[in-house]
Protein backbone atom coordinates (compact mmCIF):
# COMPACT_ATOMS: atom_id res chain seq x y z
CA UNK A 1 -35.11 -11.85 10.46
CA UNK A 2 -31.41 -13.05 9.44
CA UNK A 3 -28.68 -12.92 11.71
CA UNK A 4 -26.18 -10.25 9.25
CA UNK A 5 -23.60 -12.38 8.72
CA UNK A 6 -19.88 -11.62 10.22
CA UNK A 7 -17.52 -9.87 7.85
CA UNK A 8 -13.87 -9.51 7.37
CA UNK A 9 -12.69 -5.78 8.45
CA UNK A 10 -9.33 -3.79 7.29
CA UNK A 11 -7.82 -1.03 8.43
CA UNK A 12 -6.04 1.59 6.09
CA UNK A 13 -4.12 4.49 8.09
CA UNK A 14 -3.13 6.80 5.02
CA UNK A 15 -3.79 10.42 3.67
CA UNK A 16 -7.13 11.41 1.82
CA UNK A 17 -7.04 11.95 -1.70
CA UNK A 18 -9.66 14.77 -2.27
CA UNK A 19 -9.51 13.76 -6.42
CA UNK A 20 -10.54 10.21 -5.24
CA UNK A 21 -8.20 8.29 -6.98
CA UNK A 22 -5.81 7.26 -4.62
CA UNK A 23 -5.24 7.40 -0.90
CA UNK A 24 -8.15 6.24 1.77
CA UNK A 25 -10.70 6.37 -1.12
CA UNK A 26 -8.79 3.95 -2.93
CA UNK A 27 -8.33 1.60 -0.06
CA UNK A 28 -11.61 1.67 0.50
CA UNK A 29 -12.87 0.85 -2.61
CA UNK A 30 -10.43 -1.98 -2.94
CA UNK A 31 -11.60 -3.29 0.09
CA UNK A 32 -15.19 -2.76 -0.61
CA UNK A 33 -14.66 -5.12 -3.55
CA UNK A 34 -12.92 -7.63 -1.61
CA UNK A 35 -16.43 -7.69 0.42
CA UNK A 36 -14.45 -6.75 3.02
CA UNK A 37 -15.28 -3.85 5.55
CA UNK A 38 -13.11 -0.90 5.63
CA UNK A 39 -12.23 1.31 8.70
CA UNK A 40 -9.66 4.13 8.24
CA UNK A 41 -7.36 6.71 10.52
CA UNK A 42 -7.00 9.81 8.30
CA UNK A 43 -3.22 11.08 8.38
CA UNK A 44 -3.65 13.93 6.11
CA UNK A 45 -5.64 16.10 4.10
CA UNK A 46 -4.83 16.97 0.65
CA UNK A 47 -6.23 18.90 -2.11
CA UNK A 48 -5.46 17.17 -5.00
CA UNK A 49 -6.84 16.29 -8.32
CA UNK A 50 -5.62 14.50 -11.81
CA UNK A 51 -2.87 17.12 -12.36
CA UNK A 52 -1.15 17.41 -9.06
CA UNK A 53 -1.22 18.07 -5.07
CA UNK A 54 -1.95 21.70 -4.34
CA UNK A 55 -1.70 21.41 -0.85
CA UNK A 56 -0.99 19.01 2.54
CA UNK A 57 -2.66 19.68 5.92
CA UNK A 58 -0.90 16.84 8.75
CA UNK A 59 -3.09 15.55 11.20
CA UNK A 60 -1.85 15.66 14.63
CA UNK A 61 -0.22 12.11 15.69
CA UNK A 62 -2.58 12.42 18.87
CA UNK A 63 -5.49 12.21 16.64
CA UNK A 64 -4.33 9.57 14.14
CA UNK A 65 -2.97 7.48 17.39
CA UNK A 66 -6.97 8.22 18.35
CA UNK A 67 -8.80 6.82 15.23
CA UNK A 68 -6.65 3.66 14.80
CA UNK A 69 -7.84 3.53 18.91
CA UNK A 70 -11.29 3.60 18.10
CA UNK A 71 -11.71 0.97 15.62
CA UNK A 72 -9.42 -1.64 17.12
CA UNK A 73 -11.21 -1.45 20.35
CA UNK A 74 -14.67 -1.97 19.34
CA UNK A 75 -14.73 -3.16 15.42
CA UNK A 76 -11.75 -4.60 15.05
CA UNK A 77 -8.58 -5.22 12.81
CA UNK A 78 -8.45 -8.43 10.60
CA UNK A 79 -5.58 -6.23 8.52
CA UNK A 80 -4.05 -3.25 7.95
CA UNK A 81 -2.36 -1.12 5.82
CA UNK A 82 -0.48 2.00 5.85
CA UNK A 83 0.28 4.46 2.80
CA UNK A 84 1.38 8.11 3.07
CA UNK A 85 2.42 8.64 7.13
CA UNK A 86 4.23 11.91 6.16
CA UNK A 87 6.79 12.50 9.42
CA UNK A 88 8.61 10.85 12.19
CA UNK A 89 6.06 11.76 14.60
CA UNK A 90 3.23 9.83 12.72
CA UNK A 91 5.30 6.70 11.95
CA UNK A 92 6.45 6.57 15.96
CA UNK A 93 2.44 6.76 16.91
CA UNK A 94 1.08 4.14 14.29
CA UNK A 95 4.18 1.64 15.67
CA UNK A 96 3.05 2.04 18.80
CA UNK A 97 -0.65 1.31 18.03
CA UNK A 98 0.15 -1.56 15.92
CA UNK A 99 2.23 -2.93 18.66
CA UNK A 100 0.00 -2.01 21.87
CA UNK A 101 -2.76 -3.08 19.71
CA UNK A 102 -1.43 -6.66 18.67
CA UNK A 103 -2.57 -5.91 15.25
CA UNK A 104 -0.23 -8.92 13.12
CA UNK A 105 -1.62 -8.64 9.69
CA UNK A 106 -0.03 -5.37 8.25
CA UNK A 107 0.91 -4.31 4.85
CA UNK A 108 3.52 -1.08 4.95
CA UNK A 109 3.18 0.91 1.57
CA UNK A 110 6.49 2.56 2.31
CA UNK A 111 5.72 5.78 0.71
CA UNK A 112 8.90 7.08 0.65
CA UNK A 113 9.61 7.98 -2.98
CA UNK A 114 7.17 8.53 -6.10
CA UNK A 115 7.49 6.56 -9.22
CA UNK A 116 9.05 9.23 -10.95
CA UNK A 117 11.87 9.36 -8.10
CA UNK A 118 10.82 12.49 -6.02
CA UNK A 119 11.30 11.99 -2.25
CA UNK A 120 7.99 12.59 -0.66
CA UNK A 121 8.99 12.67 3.30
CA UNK A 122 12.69 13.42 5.22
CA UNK A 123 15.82 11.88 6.58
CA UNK A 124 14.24 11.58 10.06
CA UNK A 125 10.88 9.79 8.63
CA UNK A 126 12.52 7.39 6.72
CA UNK A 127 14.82 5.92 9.80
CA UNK A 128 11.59 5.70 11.89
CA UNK A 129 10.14 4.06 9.14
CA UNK A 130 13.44 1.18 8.84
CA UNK A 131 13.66 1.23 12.71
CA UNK A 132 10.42 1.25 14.03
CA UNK A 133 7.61 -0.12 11.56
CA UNK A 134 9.11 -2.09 8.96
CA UNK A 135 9.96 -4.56 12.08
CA UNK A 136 6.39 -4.90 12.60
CA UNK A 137 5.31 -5.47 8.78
CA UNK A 138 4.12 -8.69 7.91
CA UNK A 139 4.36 -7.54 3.71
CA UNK A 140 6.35 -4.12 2.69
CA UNK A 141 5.37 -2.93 -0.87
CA UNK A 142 8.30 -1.07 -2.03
CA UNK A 143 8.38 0.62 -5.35
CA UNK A 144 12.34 0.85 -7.01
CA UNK A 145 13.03 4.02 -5.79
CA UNK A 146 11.85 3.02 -2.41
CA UNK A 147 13.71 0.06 -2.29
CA UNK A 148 17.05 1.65 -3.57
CA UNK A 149 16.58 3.96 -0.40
CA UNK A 150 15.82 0.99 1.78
CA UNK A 151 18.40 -1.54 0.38
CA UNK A 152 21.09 0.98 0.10
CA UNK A 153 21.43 -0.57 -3.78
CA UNK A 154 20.52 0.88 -7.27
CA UNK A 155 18.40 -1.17 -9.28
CA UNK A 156 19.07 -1.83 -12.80
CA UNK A 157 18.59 -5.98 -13.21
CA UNK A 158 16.23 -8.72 -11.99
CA UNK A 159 19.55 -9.67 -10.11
CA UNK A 160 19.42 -6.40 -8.53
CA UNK A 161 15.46 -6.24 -7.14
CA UNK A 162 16.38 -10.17 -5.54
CA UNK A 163 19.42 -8.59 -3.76
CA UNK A 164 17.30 -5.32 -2.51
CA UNK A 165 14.35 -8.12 -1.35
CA UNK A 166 17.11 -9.58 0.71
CA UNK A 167 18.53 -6.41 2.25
CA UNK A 168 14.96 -5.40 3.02
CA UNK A 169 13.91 -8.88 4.65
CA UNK A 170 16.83 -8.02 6.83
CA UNK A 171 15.44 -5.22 8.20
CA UNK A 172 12.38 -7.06 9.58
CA UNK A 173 9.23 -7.81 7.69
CA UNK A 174 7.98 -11.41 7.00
CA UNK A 175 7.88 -10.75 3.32
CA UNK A 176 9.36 -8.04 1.00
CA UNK A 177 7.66 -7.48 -2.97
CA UNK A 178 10.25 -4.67 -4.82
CA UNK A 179 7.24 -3.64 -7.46
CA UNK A 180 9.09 -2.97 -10.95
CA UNK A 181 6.34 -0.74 -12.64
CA UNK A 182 9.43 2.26 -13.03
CA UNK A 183 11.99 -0.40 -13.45
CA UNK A 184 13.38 -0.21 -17.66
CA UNK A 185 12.37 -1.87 -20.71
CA UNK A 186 11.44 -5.82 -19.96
CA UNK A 187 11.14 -5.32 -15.82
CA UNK A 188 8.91 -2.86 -16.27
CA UNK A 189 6.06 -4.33 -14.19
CA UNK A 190 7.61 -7.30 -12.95
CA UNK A 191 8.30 -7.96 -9.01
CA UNK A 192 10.47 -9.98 -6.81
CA UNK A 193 8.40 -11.92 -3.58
CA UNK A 194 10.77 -12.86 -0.84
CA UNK A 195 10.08 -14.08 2.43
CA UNK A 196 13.49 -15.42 3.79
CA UNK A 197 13.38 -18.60 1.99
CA UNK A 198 10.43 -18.16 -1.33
CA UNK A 199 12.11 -16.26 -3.41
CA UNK A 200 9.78 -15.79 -6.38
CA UNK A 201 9.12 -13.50 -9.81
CA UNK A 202 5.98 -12.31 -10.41
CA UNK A 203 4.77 -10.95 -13.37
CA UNK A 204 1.41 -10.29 -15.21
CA UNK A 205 0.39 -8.66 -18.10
CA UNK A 206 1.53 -4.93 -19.04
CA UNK A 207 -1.37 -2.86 -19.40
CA UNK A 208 -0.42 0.41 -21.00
CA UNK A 209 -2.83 3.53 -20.10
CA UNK A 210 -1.94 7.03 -18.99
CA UNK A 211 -4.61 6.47 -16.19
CA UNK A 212 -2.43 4.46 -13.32
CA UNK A 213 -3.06 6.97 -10.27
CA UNK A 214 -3.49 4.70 -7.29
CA UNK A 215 -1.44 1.79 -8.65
CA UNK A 216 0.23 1.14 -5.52
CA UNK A 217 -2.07 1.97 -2.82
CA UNK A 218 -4.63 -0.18 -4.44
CA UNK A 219 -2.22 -3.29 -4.69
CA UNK A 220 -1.92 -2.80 -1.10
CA UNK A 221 -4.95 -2.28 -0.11
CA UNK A 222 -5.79 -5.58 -2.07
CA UNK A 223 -3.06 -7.43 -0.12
CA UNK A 224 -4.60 -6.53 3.35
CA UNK A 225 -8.05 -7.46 2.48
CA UNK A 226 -7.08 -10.81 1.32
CA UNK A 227 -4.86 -10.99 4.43
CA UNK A 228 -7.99 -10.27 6.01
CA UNK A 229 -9.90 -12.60 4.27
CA UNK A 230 -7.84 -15.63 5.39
CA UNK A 231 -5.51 -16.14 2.49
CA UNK A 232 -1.41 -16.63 2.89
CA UNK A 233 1.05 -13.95 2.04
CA UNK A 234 1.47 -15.23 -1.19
CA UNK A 235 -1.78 -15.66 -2.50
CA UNK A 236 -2.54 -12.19 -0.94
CA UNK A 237 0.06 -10.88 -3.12
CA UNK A 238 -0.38 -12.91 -6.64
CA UNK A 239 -4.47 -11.94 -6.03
CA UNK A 240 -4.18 -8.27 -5.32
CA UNK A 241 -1.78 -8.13 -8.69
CA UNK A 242 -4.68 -9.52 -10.73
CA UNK A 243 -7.00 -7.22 -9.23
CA UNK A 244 -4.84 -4.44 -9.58
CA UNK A 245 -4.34 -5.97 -13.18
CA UNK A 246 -7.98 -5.79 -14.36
CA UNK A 247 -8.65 -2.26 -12.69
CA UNK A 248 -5.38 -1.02 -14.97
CA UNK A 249 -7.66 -2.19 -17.92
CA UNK A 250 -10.74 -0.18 -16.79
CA UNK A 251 -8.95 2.77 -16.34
CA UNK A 252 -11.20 6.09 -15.68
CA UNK A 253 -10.93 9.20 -17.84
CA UNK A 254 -11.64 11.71 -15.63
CA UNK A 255 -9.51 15.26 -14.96
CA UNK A 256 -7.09 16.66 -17.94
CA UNK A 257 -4.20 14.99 -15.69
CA UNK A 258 -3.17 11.35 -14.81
CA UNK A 259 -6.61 9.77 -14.12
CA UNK A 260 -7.71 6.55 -11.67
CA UNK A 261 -8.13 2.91 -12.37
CA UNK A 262 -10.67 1.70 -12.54
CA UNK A 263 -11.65 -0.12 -9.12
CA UNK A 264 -15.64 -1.12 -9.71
CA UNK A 265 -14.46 -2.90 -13.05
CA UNK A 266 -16.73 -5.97 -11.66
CA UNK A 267 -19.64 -3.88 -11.79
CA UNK A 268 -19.02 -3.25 -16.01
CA UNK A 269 -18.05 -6.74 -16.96
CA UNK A 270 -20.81 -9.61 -18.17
């Protein structure tokens, strides 16, 4: 009988998504297609589908503190991610974890602010998130609106997402990507990679479909599990776009709202 060979693990500590399509189910399918083993610490409950969230039930921060507990000690954490962490409360207990924990490979998804520009948490959750866990982030995935909130700049110009990269970096994490999917015309979809001295633009091809829910949690997702996998922050990054890349041209009709991409798109292609 074979020996089952050892395998990279992951960590996401997000909400659920109860219409699948984003959230802990998307993390783990991203990281179930990176071949890499997924563990998650629930933070919320939502009822959601393709058209909208219809409600939010918090979990306690004893309780997320408690899962993220329970799979460092005894599976492990090769990476980590965070998405939607909701209050001050929650951020203070998953920077303490990460820190009691030693866990060094972690990709914040600052979920701060949605693509269209809502703000999704308050005043108080957003300084715990500068102060306390950004310092800890090896990659922060800001999306324009996010990093206009972080960076204390409006974005308009390439020029613009560099100088928000470099007001971010300042606040602590190894590397900063500003994601441009809501910046205008030409930037649309094109991101700035900084890491104190590698200041890069990324871009990759535009896919146009209605069905994006999930864009960013699976590009994060993706970065952890190659962070996991062994690869450098920038490979990590420039590989997770391409996934996320190819699952934005499987995109899943499903619902009569904003539908999923399409994460198994290995399993249709020749």
């Amino acid at each position: 009988m074979e020996h089952p060979r050892k395998v990279a693990t992951a960590l996401t500590i997000a909400g659920s998504d109860s219409g699948g399509g984003a959230g802990i189910q998307a993390d783990l399918r991203t990281f179930a297609f990176h071949r890499v083993h997924g563990t998650s610490a629930l933070t919320a409950l939502t009822a959601q589908n393709t058209l909208g969230v219809t409600r939010v039930d918090v979990v306690p921060p004893e309780a997320v503190a408690a899962q993220i507990d329970a799979v460092a000690t005894d599976i492990g954490v090769d990476a980590a991610k965070t998405g939607m962490l909701f209050n001050r409360e929650i951020i203070s207990v998953v920077a303490s974890r990460v820190r009691a924990l030693g866990i060094t490979r972690l990709v914040v998804d600052p979920v701060m602010v949605s693509r269209a520009g809502s703000r999704l948490i308050d005043d108080e959750a957003v300084a715990a998130l500068r102060e306390q866990l950004l310092p800890l982030a090896t990659l922060v995935t800001p999306n324009r609106h996010e990093a206009q909130l972080l960076a204390g700049l409006e974005l308009h110009t390439l020029a613009d997402m560099q100088e928000a990269a470099r007001r971010i970096h300042r606040l602590g994490p190894k590397v900063v990507l500003v994601k441009g999917g809501a910046m205008p015309g030409a930037l649309c979809g094109t991101d700035v990679w900084f890491d104190g001295e590698r200041l890069e633009t990324l871009h990759l091809t535009s896919v146009e479909t209605p069905n994006t829910h999930g864009t960013g949690c699976t590009l994060s997702a993706a970065i952890a599990a190659n962070l996991a996998l062994g690869q450098g922050l920038f490979d990590a990054t420039l590989h997770a776009k391409e996934y996320v890349t190819r699952a934005l041209q499987h995109p899943l009709a499903v619902g009569r709202g904003n539908g999923p991409i399409g994460h198994f798109f290995p399993l249709l292609e020749d």
